[in-house]
C-alpha atoms as a PDB file:
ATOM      1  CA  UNK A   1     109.186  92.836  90.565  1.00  0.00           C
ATOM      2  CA  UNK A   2     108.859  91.077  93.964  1.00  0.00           C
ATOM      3  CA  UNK A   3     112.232  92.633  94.776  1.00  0.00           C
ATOM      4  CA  UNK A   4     111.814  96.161  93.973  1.00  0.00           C
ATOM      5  CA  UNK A   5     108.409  95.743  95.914  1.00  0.00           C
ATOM      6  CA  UNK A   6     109.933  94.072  98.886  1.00  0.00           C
ATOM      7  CA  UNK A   7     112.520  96.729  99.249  1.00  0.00           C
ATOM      8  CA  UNK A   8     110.468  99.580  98.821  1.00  0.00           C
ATOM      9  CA  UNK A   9     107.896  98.750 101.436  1.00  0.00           C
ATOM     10  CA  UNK A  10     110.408  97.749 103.590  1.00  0.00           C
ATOM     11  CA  UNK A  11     112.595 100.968 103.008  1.00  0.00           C
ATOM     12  CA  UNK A  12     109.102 103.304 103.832  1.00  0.00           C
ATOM     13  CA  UNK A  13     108.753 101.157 106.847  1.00  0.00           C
ATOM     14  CA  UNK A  14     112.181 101.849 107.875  1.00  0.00           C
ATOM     15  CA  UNK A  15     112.099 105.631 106.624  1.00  0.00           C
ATOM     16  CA  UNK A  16     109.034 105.836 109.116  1.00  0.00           C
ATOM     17  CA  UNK A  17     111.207 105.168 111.333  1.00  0.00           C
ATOM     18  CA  UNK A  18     114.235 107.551 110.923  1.00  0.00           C
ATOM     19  CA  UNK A  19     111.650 110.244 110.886  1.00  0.00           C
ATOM     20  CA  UNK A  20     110.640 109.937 114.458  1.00  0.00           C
ATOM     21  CA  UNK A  21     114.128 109.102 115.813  1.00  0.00           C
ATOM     22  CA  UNK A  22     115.407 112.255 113.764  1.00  0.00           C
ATOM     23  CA  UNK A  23     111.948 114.692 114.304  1.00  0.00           C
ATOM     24  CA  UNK A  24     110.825 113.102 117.841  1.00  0.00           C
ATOM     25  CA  UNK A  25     111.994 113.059 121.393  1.00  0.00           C
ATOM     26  CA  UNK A  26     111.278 109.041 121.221  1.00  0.00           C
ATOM     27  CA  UNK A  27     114.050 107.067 122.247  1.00  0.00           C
ATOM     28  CA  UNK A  28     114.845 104.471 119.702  1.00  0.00           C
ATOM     29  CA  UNK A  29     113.621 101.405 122.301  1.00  0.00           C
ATOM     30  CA  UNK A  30     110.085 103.321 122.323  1.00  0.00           C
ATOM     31  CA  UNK A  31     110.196 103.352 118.320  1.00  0.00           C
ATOM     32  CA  UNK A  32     111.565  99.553 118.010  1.00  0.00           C
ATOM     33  CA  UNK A  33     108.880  98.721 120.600  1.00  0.00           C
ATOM     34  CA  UNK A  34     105.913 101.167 118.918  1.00  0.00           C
ATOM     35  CA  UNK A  35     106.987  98.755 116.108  1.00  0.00           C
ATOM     36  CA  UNK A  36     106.398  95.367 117.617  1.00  0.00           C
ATOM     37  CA  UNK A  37     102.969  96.380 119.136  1.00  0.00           C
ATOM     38  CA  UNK A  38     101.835  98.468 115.621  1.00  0.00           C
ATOM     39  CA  UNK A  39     102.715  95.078 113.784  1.00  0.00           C
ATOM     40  CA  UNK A  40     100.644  92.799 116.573  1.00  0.00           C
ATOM     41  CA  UNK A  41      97.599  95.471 116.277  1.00  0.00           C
ATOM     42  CA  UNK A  42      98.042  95.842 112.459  1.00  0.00           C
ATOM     43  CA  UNK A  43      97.587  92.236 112.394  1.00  0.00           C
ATOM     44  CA  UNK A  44      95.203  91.849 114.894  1.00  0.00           C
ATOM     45  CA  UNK A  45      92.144  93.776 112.774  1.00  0.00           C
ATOM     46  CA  UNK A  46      93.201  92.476 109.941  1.00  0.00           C
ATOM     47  CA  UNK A  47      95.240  94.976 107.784  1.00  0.00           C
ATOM     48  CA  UNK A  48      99.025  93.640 108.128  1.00  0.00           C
ATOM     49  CA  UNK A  49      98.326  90.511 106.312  1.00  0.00           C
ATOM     50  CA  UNK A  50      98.077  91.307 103.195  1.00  0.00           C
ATOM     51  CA  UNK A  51     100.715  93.620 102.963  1.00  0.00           C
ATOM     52  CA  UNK A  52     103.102  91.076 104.176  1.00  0.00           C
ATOM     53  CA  UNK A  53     101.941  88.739 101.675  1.00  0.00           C
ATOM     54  CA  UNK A  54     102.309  91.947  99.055  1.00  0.00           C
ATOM     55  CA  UNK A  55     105.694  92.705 100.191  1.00  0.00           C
ATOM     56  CA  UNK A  56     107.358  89.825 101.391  1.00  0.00           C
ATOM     57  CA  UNK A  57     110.215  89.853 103.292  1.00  0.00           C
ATOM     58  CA  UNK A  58     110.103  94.115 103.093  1.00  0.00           C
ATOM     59  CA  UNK A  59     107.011  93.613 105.613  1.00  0.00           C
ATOM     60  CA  UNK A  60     108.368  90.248 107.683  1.00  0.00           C
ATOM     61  CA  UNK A  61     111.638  91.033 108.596  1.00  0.00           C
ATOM     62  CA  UNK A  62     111.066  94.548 110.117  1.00  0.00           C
ATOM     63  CA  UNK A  63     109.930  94.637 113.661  1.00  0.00           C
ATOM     64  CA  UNK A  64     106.234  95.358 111.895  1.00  0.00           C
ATOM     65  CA  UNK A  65     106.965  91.315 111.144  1.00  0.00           C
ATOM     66  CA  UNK A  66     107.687  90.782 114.569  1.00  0.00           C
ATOM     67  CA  UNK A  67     104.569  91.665 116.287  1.00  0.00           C
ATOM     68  CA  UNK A  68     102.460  89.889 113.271  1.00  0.00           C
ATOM     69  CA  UNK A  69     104.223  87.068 114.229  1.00  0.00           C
ATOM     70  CA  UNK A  70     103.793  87.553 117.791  1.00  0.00           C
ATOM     71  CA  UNK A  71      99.715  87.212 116.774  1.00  0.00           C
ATOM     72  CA  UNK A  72     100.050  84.396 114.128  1.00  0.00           C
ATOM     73  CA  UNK A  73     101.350  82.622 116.722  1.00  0.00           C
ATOM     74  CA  UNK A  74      99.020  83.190 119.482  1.00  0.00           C
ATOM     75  CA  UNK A  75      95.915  82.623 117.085  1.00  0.00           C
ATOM     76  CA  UNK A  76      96.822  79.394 115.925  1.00  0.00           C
ATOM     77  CA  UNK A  77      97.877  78.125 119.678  1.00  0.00           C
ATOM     78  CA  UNK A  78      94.530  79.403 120.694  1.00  0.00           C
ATOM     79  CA  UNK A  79      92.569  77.680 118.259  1.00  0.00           C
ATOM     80  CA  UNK A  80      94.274  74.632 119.385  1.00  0.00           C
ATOM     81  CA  UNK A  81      94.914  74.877 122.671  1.00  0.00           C
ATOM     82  CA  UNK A  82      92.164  77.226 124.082  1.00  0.00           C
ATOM     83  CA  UNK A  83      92.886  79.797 126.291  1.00  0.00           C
ATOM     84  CA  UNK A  84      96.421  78.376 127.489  1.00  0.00           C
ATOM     85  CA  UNK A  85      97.386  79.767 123.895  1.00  0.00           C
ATOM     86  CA  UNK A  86      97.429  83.064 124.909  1.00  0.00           C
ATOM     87  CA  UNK A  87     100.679  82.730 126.982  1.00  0.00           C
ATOM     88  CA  UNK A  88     102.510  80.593 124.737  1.00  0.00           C
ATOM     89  CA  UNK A  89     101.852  80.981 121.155  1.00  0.00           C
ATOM     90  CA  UNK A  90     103.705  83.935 121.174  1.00  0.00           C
ATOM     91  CA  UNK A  91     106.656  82.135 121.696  1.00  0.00           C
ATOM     92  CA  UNK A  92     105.582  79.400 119.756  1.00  0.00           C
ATOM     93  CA  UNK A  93     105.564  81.626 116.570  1.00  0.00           C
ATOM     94  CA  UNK A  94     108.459  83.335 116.756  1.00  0.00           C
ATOM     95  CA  UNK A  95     111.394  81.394 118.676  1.00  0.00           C
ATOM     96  CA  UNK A  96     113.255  81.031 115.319  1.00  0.00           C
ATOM     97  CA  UNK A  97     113.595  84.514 115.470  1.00  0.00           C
ATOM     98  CA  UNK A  98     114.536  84.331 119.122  1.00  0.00           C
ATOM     99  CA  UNK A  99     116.605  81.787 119.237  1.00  0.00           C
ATOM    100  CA  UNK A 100     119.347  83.539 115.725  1.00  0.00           C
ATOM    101  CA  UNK A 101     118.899  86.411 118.307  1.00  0.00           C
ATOM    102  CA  UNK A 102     120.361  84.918 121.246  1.00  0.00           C
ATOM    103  CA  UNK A 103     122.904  82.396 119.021  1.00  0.00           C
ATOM    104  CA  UNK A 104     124.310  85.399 117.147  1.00  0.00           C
ATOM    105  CA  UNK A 105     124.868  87.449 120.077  1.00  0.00           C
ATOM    106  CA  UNK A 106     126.597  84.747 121.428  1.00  0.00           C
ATOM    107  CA  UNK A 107     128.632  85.021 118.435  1.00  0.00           C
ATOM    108  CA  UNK A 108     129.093  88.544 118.373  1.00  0.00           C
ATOM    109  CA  UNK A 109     130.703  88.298 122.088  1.00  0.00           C
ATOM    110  CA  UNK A 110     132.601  85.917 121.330  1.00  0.00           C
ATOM    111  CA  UNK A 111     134.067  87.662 118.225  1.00  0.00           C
ATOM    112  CA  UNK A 112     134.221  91.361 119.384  1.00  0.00           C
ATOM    113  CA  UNK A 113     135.076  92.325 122.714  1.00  0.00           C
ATOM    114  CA  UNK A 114     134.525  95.442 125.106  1.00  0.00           C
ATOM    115  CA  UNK A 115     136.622  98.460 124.787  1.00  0.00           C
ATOM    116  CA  UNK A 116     137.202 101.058 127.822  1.00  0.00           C
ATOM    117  CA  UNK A 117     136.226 104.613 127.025  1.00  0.00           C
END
């Protein structure tokens, strides 16, 4: 049941998404970054918790996931580190993500090279 709930929030959240690159003039880096800071505000007051815990991996992975991560991060770097926190949980909580971003570009150039129009 996890599964079917996992990929149905995670398809609405994506569906959300198709809707205002198909009904909007928003480029798609507006919508990816709307994402990130709707995920670090949903998370922020509260709400985006428990509907990752709810939805798993349909909640985490999307950019939603992102900017909750983004806050987990800074929360529990400011509750150890005071207001230095700020500027580097962020990091802190997500440079997993970060870092399979940069190594499998790296791998993706390496693999696939530019074509000429």
């Amino acid at each position: 049941m996890q599964y079917l709930w996992s990929f149905l929030i995670g398809g609405f959240i994506c569906l959300i998404a198709q809707i205002l690159i198909d009904k909007t003039m928003l480029t798609p880096a507006r919508i990816l970054t709307g994402y990130v800071v709707a995920g670090a505000v949903l998370s922020a007051v509260g709400i985006y918790k428990p509907i990752a815990d709810f939805a798993g991996a349909g909640a985490t992975v999307p950019l939603l996931g992102f900017g909750h991560s983004l806050i987990l991060g800074v929360r529990d770097a400011v509750d150890s580190q005071g207001f230095a926190g700020i500027f580097t949980g962020g990091l802190r909580g997500t440079a997993g993500g970060i870092a399979a971003a940069i190594f499998f570009s790296l791998i993706a150039s390496l693999i696939f090279r530019l074509r000429d129009k």
